[in-house]
C-alpha atoms as a PDB file:
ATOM      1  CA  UNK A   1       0.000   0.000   0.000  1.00  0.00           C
ATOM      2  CA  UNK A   2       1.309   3.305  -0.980  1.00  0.00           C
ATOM      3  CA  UNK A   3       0.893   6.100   1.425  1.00  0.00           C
ATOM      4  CA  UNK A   4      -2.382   7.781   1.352  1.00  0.00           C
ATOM      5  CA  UNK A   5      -2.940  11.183   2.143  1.00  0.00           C
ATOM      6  CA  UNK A   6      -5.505  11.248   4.881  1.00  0.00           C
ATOM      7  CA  UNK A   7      -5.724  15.353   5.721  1.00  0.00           C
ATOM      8  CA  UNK A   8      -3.765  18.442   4.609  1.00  0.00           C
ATOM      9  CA  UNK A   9      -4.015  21.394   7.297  1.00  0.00           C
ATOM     10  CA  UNK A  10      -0.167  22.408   5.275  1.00  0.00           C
ATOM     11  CA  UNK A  11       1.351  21.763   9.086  1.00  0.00           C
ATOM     12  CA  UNK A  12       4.327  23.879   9.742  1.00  0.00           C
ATOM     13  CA  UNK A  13       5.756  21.035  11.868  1.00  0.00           C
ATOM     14  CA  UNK A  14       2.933  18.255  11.652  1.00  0.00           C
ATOM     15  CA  UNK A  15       3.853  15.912  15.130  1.00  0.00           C
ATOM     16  CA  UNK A  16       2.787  14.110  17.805  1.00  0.00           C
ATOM     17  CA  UNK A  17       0.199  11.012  15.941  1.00  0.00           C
ATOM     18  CA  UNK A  18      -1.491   9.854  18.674  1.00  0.00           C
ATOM     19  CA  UNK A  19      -4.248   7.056  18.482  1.00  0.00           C
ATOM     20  CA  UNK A  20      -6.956   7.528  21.092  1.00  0.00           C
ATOM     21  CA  UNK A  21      -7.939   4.648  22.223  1.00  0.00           C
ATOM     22  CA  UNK A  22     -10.738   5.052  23.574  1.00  0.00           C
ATOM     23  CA  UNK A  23     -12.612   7.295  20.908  1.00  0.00           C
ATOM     24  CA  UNK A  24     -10.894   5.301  18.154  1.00  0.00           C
ATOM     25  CA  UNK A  25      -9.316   8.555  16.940  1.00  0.00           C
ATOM     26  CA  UNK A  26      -5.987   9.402  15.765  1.00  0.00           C
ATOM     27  CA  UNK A  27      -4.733  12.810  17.064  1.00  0.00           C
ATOM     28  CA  UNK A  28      -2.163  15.101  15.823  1.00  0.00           C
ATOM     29  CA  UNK A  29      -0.530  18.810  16.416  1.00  0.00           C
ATOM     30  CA  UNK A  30       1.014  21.506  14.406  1.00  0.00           C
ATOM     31  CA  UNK A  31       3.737  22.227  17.166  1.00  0.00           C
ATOM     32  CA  UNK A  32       4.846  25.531  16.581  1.00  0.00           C
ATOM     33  CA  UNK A  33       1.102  27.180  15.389  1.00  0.00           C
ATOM     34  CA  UNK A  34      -0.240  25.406  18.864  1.00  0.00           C
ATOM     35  CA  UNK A  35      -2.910  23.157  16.780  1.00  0.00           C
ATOM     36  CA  UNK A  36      -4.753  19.746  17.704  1.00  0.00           C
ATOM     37  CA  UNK A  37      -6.537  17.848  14.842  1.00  0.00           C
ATOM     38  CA  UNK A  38      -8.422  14.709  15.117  1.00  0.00           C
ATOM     39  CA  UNK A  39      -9.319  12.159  12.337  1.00  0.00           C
ATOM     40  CA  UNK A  40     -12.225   9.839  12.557  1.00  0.00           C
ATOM     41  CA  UNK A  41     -11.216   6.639  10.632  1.00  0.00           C
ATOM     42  CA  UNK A  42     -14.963   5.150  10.634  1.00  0.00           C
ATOM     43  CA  UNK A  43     -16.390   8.508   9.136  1.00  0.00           C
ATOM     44  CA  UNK A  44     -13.807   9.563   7.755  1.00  0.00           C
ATOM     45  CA  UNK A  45     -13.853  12.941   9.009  1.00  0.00           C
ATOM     46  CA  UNK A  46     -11.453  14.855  10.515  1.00  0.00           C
ATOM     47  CA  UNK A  47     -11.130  18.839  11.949  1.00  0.00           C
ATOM     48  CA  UNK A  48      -8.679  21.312  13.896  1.00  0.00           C
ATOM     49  CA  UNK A  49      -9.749  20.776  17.382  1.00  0.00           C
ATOM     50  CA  UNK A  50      -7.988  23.304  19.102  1.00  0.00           C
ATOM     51  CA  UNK A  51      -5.868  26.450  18.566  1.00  0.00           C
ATOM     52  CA  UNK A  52      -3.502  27.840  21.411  1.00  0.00           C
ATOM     53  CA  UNK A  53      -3.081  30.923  19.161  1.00  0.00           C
ATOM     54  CA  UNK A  54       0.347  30.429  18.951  1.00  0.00           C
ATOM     55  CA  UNK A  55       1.563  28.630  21.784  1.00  0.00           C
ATOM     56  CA  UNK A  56       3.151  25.790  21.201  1.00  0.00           C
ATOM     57  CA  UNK A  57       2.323  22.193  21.798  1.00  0.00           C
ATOM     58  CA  UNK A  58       5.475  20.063  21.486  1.00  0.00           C
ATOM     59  CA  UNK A  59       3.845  16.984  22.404  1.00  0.00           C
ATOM     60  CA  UNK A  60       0.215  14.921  23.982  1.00  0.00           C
ATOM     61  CA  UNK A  61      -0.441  11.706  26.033  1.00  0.00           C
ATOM     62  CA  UNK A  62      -3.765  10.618  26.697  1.00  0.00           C
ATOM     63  CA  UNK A  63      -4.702  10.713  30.222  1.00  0.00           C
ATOM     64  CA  UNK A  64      -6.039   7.200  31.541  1.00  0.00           C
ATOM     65  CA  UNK A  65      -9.813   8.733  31.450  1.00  0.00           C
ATOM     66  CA  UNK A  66      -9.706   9.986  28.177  1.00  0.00           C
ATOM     67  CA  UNK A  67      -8.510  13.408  28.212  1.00  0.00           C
ATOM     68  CA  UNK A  68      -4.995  14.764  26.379  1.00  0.00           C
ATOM     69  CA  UNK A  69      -2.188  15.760  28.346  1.00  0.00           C
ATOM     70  CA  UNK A  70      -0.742  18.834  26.807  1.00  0.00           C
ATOM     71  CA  UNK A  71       3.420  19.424  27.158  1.00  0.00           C
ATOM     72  CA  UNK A  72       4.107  22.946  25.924  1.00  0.00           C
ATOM     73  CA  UNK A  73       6.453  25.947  25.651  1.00  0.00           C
ATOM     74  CA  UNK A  74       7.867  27.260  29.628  1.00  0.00           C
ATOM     75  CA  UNK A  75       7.434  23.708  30.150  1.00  0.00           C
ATOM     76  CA  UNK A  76       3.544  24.181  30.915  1.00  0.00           C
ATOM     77  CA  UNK A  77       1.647  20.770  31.272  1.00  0.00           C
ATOM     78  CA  UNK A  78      -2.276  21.160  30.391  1.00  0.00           C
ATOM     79  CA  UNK A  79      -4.729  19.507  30.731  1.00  0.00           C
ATOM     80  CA  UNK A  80      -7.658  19.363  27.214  1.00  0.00           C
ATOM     81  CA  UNK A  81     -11.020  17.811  26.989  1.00  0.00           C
ATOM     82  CA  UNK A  82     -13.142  18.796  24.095  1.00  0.00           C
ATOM     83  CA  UNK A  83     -12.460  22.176  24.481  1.00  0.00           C
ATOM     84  CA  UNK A  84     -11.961  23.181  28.173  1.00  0.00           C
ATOM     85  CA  UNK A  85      -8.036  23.348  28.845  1.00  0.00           C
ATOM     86  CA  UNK A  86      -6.745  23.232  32.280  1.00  0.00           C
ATOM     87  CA  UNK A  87      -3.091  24.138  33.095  1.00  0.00           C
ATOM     88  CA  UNK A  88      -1.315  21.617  35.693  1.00  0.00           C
ATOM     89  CA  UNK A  89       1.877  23.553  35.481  1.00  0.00           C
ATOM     90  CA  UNK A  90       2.294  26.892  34.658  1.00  0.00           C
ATOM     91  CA  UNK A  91       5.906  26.321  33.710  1.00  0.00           C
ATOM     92  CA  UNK A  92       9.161  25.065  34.638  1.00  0.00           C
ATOM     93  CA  UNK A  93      11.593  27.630  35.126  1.00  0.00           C
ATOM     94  CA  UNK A  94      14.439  26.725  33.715  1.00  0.00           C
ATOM     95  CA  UNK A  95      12.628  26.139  30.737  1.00  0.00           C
ATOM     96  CA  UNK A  96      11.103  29.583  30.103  1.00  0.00           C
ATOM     97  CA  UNK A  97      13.089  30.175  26.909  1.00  0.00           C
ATOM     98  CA  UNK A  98      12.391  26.548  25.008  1.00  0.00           C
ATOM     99  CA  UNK A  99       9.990  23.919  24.748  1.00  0.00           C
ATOM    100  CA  UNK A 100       8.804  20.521  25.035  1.00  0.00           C
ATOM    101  CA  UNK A 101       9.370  18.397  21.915  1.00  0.00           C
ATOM    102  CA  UNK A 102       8.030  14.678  21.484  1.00  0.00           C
ATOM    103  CA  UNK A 103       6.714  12.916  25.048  1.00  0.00           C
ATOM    104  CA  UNK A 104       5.084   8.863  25.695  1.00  0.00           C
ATOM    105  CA  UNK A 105       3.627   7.786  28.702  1.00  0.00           C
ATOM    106  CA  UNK A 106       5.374   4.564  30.515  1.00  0.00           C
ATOM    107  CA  UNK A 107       3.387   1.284  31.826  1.00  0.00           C
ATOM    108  CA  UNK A 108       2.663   2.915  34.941  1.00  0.00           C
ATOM    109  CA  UNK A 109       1.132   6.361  33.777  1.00  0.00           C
ATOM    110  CA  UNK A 110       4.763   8.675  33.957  1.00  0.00           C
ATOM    111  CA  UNK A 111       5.462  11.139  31.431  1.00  0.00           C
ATOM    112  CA  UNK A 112       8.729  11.123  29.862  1.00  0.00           C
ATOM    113  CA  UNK A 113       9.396  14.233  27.586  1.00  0.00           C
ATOM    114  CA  UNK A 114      12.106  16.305  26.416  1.00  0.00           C
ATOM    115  CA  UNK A 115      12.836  20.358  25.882  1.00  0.00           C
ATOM    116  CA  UNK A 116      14.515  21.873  23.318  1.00  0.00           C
ATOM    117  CA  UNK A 117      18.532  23.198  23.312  1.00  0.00           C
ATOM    118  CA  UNK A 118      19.158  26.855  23.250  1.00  0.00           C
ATOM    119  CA  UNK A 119      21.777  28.837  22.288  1.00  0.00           C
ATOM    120  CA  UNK A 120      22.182  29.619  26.701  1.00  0.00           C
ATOM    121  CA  UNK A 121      22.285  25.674  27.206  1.00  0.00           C
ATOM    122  CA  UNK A 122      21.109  22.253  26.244  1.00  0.00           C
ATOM    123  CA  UNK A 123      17.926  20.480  26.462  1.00  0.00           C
ATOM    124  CA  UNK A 124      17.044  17.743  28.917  1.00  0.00           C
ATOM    125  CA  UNK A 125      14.843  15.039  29.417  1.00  0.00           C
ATOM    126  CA  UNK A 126      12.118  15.192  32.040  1.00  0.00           C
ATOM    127  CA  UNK A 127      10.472  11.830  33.789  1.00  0.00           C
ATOM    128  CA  UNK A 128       7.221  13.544  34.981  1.00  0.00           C
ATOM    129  CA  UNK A 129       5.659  11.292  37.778  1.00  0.00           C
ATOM    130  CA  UNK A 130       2.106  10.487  38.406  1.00  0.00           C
ATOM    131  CA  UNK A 131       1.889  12.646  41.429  1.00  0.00           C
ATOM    132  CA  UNK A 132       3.472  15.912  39.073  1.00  0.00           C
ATOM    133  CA  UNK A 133       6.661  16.416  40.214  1.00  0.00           C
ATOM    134  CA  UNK A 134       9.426  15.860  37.907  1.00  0.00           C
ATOM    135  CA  UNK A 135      13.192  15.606  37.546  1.00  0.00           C
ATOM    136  CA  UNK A 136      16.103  15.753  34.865  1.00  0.00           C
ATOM    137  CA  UNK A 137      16.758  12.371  33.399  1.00  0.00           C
ATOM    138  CA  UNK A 138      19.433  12.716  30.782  1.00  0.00           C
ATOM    139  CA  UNK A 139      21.246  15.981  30.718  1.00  0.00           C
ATOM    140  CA  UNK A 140      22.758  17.681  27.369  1.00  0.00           C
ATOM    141  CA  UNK A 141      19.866  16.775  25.352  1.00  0.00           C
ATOM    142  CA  UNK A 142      20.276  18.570  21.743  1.00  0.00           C
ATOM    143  CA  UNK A 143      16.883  17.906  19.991  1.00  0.00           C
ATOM    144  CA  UNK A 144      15.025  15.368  22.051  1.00  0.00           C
ATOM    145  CA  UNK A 145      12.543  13.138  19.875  1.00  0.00           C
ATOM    146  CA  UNK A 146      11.086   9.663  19.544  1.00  0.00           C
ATOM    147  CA  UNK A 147      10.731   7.441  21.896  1.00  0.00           C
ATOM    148  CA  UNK A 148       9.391   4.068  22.765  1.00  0.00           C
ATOM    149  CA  UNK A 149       9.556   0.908  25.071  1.00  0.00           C
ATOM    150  CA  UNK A 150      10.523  -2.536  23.554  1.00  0.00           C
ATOM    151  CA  UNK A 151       7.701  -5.623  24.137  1.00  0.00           C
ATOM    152  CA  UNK A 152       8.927  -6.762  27.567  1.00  0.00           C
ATOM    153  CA  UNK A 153       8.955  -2.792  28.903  1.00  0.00           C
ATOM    154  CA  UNK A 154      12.884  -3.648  30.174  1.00  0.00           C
ATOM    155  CA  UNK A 155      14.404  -1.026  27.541  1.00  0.00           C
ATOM    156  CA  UNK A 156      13.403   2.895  26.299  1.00  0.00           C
ATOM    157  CA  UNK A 157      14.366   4.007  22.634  1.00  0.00           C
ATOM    158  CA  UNK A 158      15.153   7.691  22.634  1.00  0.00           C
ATOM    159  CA  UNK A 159      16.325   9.664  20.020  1.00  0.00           C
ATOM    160  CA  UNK A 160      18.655  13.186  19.610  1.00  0.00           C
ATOM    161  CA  UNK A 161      17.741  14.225  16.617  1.00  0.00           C
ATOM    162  CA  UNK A 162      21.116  16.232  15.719  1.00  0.00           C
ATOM    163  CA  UNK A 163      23.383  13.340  17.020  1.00  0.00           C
ATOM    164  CA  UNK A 164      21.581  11.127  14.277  1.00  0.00           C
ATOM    165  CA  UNK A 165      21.460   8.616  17.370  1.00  0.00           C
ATOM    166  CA  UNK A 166      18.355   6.500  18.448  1.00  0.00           C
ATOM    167  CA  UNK A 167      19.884   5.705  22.155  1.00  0.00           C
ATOM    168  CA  UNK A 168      18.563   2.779  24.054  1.00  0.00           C
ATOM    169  CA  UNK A 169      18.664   2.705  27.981  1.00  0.00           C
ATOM    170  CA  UNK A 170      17.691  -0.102  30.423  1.00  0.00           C
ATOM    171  CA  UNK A 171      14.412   0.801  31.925  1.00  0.00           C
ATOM    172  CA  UNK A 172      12.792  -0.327  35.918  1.00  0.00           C
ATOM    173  CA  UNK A 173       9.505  -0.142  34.958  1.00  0.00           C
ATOM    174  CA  UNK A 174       8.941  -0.077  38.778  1.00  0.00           C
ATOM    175  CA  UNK A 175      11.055   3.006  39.610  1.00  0.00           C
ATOM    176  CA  UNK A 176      10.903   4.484  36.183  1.00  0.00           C
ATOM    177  CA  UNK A 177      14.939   4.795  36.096  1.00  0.00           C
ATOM    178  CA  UNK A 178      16.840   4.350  32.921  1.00  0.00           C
ATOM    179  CA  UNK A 179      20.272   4.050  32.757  1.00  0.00           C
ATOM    180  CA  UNK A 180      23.606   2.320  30.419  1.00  0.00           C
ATOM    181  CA  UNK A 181      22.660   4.121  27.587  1.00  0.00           C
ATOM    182  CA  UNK A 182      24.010   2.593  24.501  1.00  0.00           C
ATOM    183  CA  UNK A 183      24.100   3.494  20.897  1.00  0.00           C
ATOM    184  CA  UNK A 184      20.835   1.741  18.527  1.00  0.00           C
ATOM    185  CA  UNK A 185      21.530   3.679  15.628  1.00  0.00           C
ATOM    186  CA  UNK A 186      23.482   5.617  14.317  1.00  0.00           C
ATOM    187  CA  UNK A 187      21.551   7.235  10.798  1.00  0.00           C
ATOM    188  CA  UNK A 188      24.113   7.871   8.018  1.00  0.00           C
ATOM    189  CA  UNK A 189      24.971  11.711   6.716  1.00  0.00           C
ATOM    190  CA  UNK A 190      23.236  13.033   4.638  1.00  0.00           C
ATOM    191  CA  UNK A 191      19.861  10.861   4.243  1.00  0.00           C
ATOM    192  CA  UNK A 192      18.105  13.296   6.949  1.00  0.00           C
ATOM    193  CA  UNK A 193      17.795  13.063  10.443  1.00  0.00           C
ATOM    194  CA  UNK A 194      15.608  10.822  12.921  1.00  0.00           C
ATOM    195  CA  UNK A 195      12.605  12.478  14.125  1.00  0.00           C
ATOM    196  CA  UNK A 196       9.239  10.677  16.048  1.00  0.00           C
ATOM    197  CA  UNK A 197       9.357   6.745  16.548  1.00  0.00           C
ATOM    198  CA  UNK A 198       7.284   3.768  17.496  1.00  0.00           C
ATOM    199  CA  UNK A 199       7.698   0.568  18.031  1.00  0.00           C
ATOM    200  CA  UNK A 200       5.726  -2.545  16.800  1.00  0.00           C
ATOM    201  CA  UNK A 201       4.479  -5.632  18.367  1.00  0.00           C
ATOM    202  CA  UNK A 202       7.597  -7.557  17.245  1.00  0.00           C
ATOM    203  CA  UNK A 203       9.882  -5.244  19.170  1.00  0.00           C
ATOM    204  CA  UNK A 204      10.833  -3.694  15.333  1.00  0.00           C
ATOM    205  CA  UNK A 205      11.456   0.112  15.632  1.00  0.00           C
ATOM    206  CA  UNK A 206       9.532   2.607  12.952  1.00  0.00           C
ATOM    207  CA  UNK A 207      11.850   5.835  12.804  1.00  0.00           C
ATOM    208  CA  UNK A 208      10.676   9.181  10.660  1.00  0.00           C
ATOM    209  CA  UNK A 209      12.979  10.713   8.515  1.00  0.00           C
ATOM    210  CA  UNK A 210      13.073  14.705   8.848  1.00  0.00           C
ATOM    211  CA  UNK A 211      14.779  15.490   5.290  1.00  0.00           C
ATOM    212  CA  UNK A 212      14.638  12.111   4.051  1.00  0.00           C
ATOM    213  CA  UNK A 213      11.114  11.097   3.107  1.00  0.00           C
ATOM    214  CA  UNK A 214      11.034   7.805   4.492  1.00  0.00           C
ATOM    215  CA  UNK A 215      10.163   5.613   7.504  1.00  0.00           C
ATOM    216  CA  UNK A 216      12.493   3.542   8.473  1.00  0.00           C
ATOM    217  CA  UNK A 217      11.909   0.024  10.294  1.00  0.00           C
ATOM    218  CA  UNK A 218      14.942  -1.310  12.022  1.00  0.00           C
ATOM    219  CA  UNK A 219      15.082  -5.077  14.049  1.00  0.00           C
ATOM    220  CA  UNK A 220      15.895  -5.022  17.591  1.00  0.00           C
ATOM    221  CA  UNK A 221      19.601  -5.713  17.065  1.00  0.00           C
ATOM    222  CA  UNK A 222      19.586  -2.358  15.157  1.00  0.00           C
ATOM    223  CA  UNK A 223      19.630  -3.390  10.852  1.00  0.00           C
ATOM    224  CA  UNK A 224      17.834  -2.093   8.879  1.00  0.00           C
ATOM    225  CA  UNK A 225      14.808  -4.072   8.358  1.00  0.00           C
ATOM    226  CA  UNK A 226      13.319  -1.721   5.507  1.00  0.00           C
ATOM    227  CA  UNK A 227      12.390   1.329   3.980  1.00  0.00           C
ATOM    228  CA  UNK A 228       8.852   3.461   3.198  1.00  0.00           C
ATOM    229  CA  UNK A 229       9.200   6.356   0.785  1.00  0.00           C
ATOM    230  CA  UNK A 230       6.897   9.303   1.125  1.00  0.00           C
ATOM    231  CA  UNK A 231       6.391  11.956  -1.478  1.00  0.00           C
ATOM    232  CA  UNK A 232       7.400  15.027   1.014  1.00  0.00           C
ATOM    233  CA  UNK A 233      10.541  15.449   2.498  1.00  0.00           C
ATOM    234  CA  UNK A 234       9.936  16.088   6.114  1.00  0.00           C
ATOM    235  CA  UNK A 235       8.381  12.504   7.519  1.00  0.00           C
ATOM    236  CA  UNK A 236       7.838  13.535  11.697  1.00  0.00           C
ATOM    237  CA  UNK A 237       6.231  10.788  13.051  1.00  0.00           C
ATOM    238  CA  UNK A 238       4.442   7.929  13.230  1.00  0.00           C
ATOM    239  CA  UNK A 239       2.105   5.483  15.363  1.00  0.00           C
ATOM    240  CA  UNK A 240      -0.189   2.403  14.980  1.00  0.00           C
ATOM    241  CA  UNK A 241      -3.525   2.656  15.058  1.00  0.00           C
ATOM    242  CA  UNK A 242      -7.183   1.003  14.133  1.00  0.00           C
ATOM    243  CA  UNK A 243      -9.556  -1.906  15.113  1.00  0.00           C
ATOM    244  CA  UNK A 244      -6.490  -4.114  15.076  1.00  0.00           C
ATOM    245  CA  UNK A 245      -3.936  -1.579  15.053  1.00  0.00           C
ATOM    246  CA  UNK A 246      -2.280  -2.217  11.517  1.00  0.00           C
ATOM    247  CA  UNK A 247      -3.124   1.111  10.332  1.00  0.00           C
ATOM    248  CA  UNK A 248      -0.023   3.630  10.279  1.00  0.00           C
ATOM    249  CA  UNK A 249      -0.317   7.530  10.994  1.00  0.00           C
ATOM    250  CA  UNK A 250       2.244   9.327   9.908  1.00  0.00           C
ATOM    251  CA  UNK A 251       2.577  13.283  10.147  1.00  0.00           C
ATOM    252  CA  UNK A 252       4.896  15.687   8.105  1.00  0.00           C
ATOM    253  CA  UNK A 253       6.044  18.787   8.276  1.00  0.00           C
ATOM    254  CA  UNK A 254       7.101  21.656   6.035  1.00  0.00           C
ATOM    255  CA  UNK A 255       3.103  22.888   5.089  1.00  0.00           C
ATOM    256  CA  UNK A 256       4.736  26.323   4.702  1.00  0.00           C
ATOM    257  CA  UNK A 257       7.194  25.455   2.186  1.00  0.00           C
ATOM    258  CA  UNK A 258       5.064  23.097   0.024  1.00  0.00           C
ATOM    259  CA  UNK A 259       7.218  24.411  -3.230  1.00  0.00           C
ATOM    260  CA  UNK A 260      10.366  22.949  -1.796  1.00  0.00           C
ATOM    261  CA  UNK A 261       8.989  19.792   0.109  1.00  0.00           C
ATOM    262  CA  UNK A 262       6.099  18.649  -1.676  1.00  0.00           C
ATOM    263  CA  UNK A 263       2.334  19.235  -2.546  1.00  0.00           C
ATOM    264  CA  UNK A 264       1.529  17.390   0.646  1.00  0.00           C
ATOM    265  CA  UNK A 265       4.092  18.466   2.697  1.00  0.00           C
ATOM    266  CA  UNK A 266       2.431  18.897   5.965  1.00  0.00           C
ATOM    267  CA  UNK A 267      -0.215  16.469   5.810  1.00  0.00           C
ATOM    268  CA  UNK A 268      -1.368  13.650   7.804  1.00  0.00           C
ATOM    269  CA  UNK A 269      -1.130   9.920   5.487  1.00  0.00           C
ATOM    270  CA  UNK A 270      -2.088   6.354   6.537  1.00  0.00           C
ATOM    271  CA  UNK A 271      -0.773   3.377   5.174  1.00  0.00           C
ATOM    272  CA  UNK A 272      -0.995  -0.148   5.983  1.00  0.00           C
ATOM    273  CA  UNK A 273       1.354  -2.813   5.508  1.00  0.00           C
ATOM    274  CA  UNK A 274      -0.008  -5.872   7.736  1.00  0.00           C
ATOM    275  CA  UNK A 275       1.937  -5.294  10.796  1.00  0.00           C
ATOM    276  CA  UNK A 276       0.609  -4.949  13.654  1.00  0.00           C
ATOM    277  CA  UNK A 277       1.587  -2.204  16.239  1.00  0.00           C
ATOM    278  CA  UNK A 278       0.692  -2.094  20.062  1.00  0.00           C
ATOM    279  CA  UNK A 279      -1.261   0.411  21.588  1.00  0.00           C
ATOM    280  CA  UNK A 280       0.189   3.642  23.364  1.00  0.00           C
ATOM    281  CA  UNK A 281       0.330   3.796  27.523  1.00  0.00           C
ATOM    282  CA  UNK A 282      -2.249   6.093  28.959  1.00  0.00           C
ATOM    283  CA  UNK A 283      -0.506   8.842  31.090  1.00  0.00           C
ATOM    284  CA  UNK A 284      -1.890   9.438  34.611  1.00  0.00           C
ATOM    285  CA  UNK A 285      -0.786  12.398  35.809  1.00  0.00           C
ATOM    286  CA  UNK A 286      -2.434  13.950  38.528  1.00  0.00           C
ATOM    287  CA  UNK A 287      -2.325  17.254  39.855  1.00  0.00           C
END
C-alpha cells in the first residue's frame, strides 16, 4: 500500500500522531502554530480541534480517562477535553526560553518528555511522575525526539535528533529509572535526520525521517529491516492505530514550504502494511 494522504491542514511542523484509544481517533498537532486535529477513521472525518493561538504544543499523552495531556512551551503541562483546557503547570523555570518536543507515557502512567537546546544551554529530558513532580533524566539533550519501550517494557528508545542517534537505555519499569545508555543507531549523513518513533508488536522500531522522506523500520539488534518512501521530504512521526492496530499515521512537516517539500508536505497519510503495532500507555498524571 502506498501512502495515502488522509488530511492536509499544510502543518508547519505536523507531530505528535497519537491514536486515542478510547474514541478510536488518531490525534495530531502543528507544534509551533499550537494546533490539535483529530481524524475519525470510521467517518472519515477529521477537523482542527484546538488552537492555542500560537503557543506551542510540542507533544500529547492521553490521560487514563480519556482526556490529552498537553506538554508545551515554559514547560507548561495542560490539561484538554473537548475544548476546556486546564493548566497543571504553569511552567518550569528553567525552561522559560524553550519547549517541550516529542513525550510517551510509561506502563505505569509517567510522562517522559524532552525540551529543546538553546543557544544559553542544552535540552534535557524530564520523567514527569504520576503525582506531578518531575526531575532531569538525561542531561545535554540537543533535539530530544522519539521514543518508545521494547515488548517486555525492560528497555526505552530515545532519540537526539542532531546526534543522528536512536539511544537505548535499560528501563525499571517499577522506579521508572533508565540508565547504560548505549548506541541503537546511528543514521548515516546526509539521508536526513531521525525524528518521532514507534515501536511494533515484534519489538521492530519505525523511525521518521526529517529530510529524508522515508520511515524507516529497524530489528531489535539495530539493521535495517526496511524502507517506506513518502512523497514530502519532512516525515515527523508515526504510530499504529485502528480496530487491530495495523493502520499507520504518519505526520509531516514543512506545510509552509510546500514548493520545496512537496504538494503534501504537511499532511497527515495512513498506510498499511499488515503489521501490527501495540497500543500507546495512557498517562496518569495527577495534579
Amino acid at each position: 500500500m502506498e501512502p495515502e494522504v488522509i488530511a492536509d491542514y499544510a502543518c508547519v511542523t505536523g507531530e505528535g500522531p497519537l491514536w486515542h484509544t478510547i474514541e478510536r481517533r488518531v490525534y495530531w498537532l502543528d507544534i509551533p502554530e499550537g494546533r490539535i486535529f483529530r481524524y475519525d477513521p470510521a467517518t472519515g472525518t477529521h477537523e482542527q480541534r484546538y488552537d492555542t493561538g500560537g503557543e506551542a504544543i510540542g507533544g500529547t499523552t492521553m490521560q487514563a480517562d480519556g482526556a490529552l495531556l498537553l506538554l508545551m512551551e515554559r514547560g507548561a503541562i495542560k490539561r484538554w477535553r473537548e475544548g476546556e483546557v486546564t493548566t497543571m503547570v504553569e511552567e518550569i523555570p528553567e525552561e522559560r526560553n524553550t519547549r517541550f518536543n516529542d513525550v510517551i507515557a510509561d506502563p505505569r502512567g509517567r510522562v517522559f518528555g524532552g525540551t529543546m537546546a538553546t543557544k544559553e544551554r542544552p535540552g534535557k529530558q524530564y520523567r514527569i511522575d504520576t503525582d506531578g513532580s518531575y526531575q532531569v533524566v538525561i542531561d545535554e539533550v540537543h533535539v530530544p525526539n522519539g521514543m518508545g519501550f521494547t515488548p517486555d517494557h525492560r528497555q526505552l528508545y530515545f532519540t537526539d535528533t542532531p546526534k543522528l542517534t536512536i539511544f537505548r537505555f535499560d528501563y525499571d519499569e517499577a522506579t521508572g529509572e533508565i540508565g547504560n545508555r548505549q548506541v541503537f543507531v546511528k543514521t548515516p549523513e546526509g539521508e536526513g535526520v531521525p525524528d518521532g518513533m514507534t515501536v511494533d508488536a515484534e519489538g521492530y522500531v519505525w523511525s521518521a525521517r526529517w529530510d529524508g522522506s522515508c520511515l524507516v523500520r529497524y530489528a531489535p539488534d539495530g539493521t535495517e529491516d526496511r524502507r517506506i518512501h513518502f512523497p514530502v521530504k519532512k516525515v515527523s512521526s508515526v504510530i499504529f492505530g485502528g480496530d487491530d492496530y495495523t493502520d499507520m499515521y504518519v505526520t509531516t512537516a514543512g506545510g509552509h514550504i510546500k514548493q520545496t517539500d512537496g504538494e503534501h508536505a504537511g499532511a497527515l497519510f495512513r498506510l498499511n502494511l499488515g503489521i501490527k503495532g501495540v497500543p500507546e500507555f495512557p498517562s496518569r498524571i495527577k495534579l
